[in-house]
Protein backbone atom coordinates (compact mmCIF):
# COMPACT_ATOMS: atom_id res chain seq x y z
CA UNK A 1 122.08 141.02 108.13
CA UNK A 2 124.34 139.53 105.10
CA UNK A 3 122.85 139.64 101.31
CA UNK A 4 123.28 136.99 98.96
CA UNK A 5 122.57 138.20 95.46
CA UNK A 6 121.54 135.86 92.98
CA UNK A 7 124.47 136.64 89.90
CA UNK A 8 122.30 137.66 86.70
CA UNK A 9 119.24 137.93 88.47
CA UNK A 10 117.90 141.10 90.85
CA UNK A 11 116.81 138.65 93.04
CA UNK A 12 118.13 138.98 96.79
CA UNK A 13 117.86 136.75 99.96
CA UNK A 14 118.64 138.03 103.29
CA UNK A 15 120.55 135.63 105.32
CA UNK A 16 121.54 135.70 109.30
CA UNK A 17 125.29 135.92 109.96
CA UNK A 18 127.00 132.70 109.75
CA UNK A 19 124.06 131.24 107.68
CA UNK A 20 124.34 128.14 105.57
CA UNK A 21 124.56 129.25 101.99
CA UNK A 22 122.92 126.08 100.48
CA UNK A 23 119.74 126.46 103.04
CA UNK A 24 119.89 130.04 102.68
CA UNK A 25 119.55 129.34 98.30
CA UNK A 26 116.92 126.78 99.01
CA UNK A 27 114.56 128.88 101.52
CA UNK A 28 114.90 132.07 99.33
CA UNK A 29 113.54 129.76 96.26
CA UNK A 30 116.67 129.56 94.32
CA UNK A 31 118.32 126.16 95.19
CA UNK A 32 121.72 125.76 94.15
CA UNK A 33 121.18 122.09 92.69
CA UNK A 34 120.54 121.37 88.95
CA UNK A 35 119.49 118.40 87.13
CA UNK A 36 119.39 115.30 89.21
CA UNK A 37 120.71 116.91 91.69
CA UNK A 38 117.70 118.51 92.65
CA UNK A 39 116.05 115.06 94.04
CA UNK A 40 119.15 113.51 94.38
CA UNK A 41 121.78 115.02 96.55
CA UNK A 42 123.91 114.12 99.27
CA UNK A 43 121.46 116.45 101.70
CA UNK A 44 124.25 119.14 102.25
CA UNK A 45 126.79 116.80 103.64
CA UNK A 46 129.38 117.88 101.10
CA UNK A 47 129.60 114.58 99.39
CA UNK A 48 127.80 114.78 95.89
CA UNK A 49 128.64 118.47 94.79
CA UNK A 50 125.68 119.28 93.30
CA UNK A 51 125.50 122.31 95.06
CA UNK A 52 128.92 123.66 93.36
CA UNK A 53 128.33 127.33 92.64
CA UNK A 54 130.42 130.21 91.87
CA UNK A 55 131.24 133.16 93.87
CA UNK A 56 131.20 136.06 91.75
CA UNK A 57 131.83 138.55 94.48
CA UNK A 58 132.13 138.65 98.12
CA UNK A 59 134.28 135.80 98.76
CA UNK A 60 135.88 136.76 101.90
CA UNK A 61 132.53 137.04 103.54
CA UNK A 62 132.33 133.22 103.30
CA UNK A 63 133.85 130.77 105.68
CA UNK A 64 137.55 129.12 104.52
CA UNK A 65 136.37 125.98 102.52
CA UNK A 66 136.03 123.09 104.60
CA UNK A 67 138.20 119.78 104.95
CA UNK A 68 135.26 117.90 103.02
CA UNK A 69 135.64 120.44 100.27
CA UNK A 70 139.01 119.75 100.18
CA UNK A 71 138.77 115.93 100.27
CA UNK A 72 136.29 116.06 97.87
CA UNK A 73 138.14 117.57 95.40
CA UNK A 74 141.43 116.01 96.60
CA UNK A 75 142.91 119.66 95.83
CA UNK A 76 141.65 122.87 96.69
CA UNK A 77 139.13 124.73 94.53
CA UNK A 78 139.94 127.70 92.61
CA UNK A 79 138.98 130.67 95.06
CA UNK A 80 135.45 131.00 93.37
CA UNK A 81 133.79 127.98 93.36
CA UNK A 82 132.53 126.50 96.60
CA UNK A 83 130.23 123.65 97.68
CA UNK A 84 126.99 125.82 98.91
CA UNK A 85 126.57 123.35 101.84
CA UNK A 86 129.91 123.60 103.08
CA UNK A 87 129.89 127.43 102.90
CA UNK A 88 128.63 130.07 105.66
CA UNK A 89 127.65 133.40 105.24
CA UNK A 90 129.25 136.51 107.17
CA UNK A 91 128.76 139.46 105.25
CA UNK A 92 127.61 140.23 101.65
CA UNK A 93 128.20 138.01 98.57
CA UNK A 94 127.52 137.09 94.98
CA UNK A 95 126.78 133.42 93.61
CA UNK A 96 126.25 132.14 90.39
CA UNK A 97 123.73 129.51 90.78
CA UNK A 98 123.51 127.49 87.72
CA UNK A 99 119.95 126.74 86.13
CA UNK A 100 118.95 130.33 87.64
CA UNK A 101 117.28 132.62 84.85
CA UNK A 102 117.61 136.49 85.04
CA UNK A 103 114.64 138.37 85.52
């Protein structure tokens, strides 16, 4: 089963292939949303991108970003940051999630 390891952090969530990486955040108890966002949100529709995080390693384990990432942005995002809702989880990775504190 995939890892997702929390960037700064040693915490780790175990994810099933193909996961959604926002859900995956939120039920391991580090949700990728900060400030308003975290009542807020667009419900991981890919509208409201407060759930932007960055990919510090494992990349290609995630799916291609999405046509709402893309319309979102109305270009395509730099190969590291992805909307957490729109991305799915097929092997090992490493986000950044903003707000997180290492432990």
């Amino acid at each position: 089963m995939p890892l997702v390891r929390l960037d700064g952090t040693d915490k780790t969530i175990e994810v099933g292939k193909g996961a959604n990486l926002r859900k995956a955040l939120i039920m391991g108890g580090a949700s990728p949303h900060r400030g308003l966002g975290r009542w807020v949100n667009c419900q991981g529709v890919g509208l409201c991108s407060a759930c932007l995080v960055r990919v510090t390693g494992g990349a290609e384990n995630l799916s291609p970003p999405t046509r709402m990432e893309a319309l979102h942005y109305r270009q395509p995002l730099k190969h590291d940051l992805r909307l957490a809702c729109q991305a799915r989880v097929f092997g090992d990775c490493t986000v950044n999630v903003p707000g997180q504190s290492p432990t």
